[in-house]
Protein backbone atom coordinates (compact mmCIF):
# COMPACT_ATOMS: atom_id res chain seq x y z
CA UNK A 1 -19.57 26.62 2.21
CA UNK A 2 -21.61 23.88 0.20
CA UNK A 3 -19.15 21.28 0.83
CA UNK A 4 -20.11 20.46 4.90
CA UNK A 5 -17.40 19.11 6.10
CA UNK A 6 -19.51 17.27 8.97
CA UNK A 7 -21.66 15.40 6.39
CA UNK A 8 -18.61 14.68 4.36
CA UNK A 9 -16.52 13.04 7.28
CA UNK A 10 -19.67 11.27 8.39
CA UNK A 11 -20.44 9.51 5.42
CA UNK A 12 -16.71 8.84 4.62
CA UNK A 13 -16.34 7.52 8.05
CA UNK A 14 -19.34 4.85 6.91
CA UNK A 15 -18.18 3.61 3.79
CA UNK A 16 -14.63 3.09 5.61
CA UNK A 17 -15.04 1.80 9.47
CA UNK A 18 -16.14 -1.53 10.68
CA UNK A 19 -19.71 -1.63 11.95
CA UNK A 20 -17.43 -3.36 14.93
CA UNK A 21 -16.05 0.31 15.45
CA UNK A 22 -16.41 2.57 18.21
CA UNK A 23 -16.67 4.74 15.34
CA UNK A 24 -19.83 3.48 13.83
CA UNK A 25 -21.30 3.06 17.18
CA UNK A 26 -20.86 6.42 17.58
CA UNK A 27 -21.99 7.67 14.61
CA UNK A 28 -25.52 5.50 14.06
CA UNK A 29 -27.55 7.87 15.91
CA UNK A 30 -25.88 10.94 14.17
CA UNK A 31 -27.32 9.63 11.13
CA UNK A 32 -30.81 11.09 11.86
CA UNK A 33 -29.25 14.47 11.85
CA UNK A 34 -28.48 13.76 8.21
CA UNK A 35 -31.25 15.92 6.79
CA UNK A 36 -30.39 18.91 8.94
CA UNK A 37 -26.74 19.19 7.80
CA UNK A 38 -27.35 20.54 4.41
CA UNK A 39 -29.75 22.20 1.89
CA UNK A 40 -30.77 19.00 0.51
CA UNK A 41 -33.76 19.47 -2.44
CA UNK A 42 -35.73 16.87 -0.69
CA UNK A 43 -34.93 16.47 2.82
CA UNK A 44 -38.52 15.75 3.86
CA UNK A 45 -37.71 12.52 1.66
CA UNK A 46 -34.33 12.15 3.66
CA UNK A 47 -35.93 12.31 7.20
CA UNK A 48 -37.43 9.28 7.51
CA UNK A 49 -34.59 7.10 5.45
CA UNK A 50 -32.24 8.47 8.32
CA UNK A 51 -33.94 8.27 10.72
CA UNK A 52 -34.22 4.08 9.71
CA UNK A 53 -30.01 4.45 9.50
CA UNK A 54 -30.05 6.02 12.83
CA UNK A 55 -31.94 3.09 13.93
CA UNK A 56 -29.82 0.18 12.42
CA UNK A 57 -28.52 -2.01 14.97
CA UNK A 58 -24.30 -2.23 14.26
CA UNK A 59 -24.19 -6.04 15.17
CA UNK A 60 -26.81 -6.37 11.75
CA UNK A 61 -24.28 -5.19 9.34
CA UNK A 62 -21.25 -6.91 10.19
CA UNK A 63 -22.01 -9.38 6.94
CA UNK A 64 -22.96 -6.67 4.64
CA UNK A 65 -19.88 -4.95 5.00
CA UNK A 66 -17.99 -7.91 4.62
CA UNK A 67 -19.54 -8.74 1.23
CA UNK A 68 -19.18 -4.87 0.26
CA UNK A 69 -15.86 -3.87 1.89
CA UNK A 70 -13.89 -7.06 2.70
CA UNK A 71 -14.67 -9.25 -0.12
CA UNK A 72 -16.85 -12.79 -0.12
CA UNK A 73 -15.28 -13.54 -3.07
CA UNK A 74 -15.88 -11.62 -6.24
CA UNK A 75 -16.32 -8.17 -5.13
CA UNK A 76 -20.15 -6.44 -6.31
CA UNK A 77 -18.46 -3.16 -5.27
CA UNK A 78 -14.89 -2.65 -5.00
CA UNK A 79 -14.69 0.81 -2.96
CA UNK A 80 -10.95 1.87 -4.91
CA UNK A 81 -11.03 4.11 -7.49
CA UNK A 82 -8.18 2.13 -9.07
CA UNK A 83 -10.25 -0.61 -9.78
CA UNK A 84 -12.64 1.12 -11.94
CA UNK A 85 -9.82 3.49 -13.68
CA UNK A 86 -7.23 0.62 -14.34
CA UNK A 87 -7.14 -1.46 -17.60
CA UNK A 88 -6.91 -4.50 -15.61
CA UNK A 89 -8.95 -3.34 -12.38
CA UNK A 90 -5.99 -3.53 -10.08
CA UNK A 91 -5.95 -2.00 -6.66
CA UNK A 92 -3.20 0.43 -6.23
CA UNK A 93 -2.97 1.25 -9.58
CA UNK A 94 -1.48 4.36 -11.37
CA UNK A 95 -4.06 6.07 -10.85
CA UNK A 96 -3.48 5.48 -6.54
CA UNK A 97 -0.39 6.96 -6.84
CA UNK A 98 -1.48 9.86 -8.89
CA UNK A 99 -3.94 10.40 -5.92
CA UNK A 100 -1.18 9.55 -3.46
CA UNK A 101 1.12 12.59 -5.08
CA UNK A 102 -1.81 14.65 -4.19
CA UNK A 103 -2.42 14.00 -0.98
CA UNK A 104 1.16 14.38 -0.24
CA UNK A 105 1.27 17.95 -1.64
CA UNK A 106 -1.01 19.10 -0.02
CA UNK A 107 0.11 18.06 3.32
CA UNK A 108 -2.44 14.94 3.84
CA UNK A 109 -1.13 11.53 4.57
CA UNK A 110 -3.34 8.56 5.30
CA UNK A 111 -1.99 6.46 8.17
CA UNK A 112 -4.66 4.12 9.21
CA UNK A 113 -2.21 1.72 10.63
CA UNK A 114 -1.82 -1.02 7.49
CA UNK A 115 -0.94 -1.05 4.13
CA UNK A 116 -4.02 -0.11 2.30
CA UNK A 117 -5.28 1.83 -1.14
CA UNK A 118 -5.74 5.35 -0.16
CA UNK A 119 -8.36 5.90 -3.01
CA UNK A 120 -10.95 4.15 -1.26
CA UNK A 121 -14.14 5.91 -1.12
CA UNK A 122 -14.76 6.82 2.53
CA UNK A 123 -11.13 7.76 2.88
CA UNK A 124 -11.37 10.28 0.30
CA UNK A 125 -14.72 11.62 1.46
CA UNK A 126 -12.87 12.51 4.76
CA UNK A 127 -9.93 14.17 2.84
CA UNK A 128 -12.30 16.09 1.53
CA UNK A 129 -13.47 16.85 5.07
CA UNK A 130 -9.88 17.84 6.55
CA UNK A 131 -8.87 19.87 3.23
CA UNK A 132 -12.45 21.76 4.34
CA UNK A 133 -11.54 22.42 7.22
CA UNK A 134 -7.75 23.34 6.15
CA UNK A 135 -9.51 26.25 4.09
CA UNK A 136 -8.07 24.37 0.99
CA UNK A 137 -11.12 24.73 -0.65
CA UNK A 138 -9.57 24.65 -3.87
CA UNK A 139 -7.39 21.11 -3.28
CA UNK A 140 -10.97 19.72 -2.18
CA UNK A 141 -12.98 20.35 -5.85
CA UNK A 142 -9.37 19.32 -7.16
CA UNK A 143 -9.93 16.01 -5.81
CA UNK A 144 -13.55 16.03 -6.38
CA UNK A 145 -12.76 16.72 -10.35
CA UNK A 146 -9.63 14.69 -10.97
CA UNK A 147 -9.48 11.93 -8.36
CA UNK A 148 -13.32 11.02 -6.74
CA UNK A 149 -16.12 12.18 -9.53
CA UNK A 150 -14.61 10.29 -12.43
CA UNK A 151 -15.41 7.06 -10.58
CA UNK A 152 -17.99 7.53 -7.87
CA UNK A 153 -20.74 7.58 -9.36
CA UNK A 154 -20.42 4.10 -10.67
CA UNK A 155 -19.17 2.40 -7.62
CA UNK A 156 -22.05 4.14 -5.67
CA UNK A 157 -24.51 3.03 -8.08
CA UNK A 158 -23.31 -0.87 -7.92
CA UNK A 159 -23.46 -0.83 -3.69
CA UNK A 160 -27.29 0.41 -4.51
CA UNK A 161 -27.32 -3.01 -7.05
CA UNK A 162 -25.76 -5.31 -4.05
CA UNK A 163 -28.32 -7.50 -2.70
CA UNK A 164 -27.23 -6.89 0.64
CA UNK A 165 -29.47 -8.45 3.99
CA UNK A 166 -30.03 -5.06 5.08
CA UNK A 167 -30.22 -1.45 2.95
CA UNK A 168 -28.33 0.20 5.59
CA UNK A 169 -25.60 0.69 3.07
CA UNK A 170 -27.63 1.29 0.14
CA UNK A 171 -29.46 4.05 1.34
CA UNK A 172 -26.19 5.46 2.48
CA UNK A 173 -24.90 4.91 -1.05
CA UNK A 174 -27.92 6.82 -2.67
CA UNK A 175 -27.66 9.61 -0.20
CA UNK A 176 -23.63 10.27 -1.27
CA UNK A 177 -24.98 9.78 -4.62
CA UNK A 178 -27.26 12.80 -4.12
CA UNK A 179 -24.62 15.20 -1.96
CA UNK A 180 -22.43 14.51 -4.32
CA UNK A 181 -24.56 15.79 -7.57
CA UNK A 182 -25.61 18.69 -5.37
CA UNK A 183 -21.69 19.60 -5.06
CA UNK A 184 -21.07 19.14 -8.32
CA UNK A 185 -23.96 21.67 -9.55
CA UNK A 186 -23.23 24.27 -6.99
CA UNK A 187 -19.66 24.45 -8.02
CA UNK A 188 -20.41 23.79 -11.71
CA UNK A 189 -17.59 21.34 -11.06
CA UNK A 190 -16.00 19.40 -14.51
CA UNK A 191 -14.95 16.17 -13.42
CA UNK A 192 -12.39 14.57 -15.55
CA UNK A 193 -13.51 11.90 -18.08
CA UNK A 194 -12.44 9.08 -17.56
CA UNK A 195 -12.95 5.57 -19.14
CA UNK A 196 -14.36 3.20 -16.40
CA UNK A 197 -13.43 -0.08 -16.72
CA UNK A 198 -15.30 -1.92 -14.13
């Protein structure tokens, strides 16, 4: 199966958790393995970006997700997909609880413990992950096509634009970028068209 579910939860996991996390902790030196987790076109190009990731100290990043994920005023790079498929760039927007309905039929609910958009990015890269590994194949390049494509592209290509004190999360951003092309031209996937609005 193209779609690794490992690679998918991993990067998901980094465009969601505090670098505060036990999670990112955790995951920093697993970044390295990046390269080795799928069939990538240029992985000798990936091997030594990840291995910089893997290097990253957490306690460095702590601003750069603020400004990214938290908000220092104006957002560069608001990670909902309701912001960029909403007239008036509103978080949980119609298009969040189009993507909620979803979710909810096909048995995933996202309980992170606060009221929050479920269409943000790394949350939906690890629903892709769990419908994976659910053998729901099919839901997964559902939400790829209807819910994550129409918009991703975009948002990933304005955290690349962030001036940002370290590139930690712009390299990440250019390496979704690339898995997620690859996905799309393996499964000769159609995502939905969708006026962007941000």
């Amino acid at each position: 199966m193209v779609i690794d579910t490992t690679l998918a939860r991993i990067l998901g996991a980094c465009f969601y958790y505090s670098p505060q996390s036990e999670t990112i902790s955790q995951l920093i030196p697993v970044l390295a393995e990046i390269p080795s987790l799928y069939d990538w076109d240029n992985a000798d190009e990936l091997v030594p970006l990840c291995l910089s990731l893997s290097q990253q100290p957490t306690d460095t990043l702590n601003y750069d997700f603020s400004v990214l994920f938290e908000g220092q005023g104006i957002m560069p790079a608001p990670p909902w997909g309701s912001v960029y498929l909403e007239h008036d760039n509103t978080v949980m927007g119609a298009s969040t609880a189009d993507y909620r309905q979803f979710l909810m039929a096909h048995g995933l609910t996202t309980d992170t413990g606060i009221r929050e958009p479920e269409d943000q990015f790394g949350l939906m890269m690890m629903a892709i992950s769990a419908l994976c590994e659910q053998e729901q194949t099919e839901a997964a390049i559902s939400l790829l096509e209807q819910h994550l494509l129409p918009w991703a592209y975009r948002y990933l290509t304005l955290v690349q634009e962030t001036p940002t004190e370290h590139a930690f999360y712009s390299q990440l951003a250019l390496i979704s970028e690339q898995y997620l092309r690859a996905i799309e031209q393996h499964y000769n996937l159609s995502p939905t068209q969708a006026e962007l609005f941000r």
